[in-house]
Protein backbone atom coordinates (compact mmCIF):
# COMPACT_ATOMS: atom_id res chain seq x y z
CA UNK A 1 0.00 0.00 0.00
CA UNK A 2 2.83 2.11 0.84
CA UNK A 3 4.40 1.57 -2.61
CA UNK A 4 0.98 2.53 -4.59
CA UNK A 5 0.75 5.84 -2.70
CA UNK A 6 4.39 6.57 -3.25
CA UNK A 7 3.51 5.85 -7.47
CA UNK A 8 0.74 7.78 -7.40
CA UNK A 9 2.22 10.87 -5.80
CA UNK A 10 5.03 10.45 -8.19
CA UNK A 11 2.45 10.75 -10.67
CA UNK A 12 0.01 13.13 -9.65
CA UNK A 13 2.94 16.00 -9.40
CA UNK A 14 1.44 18.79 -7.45
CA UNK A 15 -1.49 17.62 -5.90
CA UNK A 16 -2.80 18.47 -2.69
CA UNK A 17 -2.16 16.46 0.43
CA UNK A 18 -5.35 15.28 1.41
CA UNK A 19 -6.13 13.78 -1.82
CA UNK A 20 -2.98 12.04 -1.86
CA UNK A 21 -3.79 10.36 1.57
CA UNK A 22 -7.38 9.77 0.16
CA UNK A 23 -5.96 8.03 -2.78
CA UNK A 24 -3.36 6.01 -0.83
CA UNK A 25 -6.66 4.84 1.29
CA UNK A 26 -8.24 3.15 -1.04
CA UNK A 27 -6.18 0.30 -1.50
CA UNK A 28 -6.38 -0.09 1.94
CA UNK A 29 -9.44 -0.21 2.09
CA UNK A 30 -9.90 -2.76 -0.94
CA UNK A 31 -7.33 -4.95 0.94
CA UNK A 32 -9.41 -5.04 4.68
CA UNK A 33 -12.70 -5.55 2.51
CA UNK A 34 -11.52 -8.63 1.26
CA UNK A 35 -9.58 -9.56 4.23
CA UNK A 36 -12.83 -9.53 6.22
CA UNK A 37 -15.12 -11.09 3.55
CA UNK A 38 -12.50 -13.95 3.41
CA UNK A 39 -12.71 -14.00 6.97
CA UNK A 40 -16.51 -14.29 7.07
CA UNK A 41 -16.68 -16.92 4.46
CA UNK A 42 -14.26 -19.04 6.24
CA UNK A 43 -15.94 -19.04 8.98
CA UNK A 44 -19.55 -20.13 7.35
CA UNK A 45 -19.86 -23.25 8.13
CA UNK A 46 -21.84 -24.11 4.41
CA UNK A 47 -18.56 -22.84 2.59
CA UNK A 48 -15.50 -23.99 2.00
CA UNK A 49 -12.71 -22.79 3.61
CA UNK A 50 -10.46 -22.57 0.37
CA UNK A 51 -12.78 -20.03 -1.16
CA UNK A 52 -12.70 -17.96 1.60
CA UNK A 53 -8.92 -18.20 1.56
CA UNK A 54 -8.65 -17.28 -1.87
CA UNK A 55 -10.40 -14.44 -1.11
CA UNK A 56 -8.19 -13.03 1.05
CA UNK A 57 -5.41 -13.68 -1.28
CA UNK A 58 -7.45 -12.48 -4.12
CA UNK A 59 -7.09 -8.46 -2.33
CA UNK A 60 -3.08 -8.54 -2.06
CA UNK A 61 -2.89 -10.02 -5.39
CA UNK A 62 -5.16 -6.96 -6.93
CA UNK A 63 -2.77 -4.69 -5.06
CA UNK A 64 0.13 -6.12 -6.24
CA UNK A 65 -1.14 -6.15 -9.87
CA UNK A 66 -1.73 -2.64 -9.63
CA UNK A 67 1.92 -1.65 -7.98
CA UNK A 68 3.01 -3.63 -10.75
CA UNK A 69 0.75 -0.92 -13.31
CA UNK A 70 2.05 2.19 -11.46
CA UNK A 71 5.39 1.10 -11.37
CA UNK A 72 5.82 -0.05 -15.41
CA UNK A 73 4.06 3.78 -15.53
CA UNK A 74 6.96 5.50 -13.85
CA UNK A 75 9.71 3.47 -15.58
CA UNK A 76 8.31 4.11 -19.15
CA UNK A 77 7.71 7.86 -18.98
């Protein structure tokens, strides 16, 4: 998460503080959605616990796809 907000305010050149920490919140935020869903799922006890797994796996791999996006960004131009 740290990583994606340092991109993005590499990026966004000028921008104003507060929407820099906004932006940088959002991936936190997708991350502890789908940490929590996984959780929940888990812990239903009609589910399997491997799809509940996946889905917290599924949040850090999104993040790190989209690190990987910024980053190629940054390098190119």
């Amino acid at each position: 998460m740290i990583l994606i907000g340092i991109g993005r305010g590499i990026i966004k050149k000028g921008g104003h503080l507060l929407s820099a920490f906004g932006a940088s919140c959002v991936p936190a935020a997708v991350l502890i959605v789908c940490i929590i869903s996984g959780k929940h799922v888990t812990e239903n006890l009609g589910a399997q616990s491997l799809s509940g797994t996946a889905l917290i796996w599924l949040g850090l791999a999104l993040l790190s796809m989209l690190t990987a996006v910024i980053y190629r960004k940054l390098l190119k131009g």
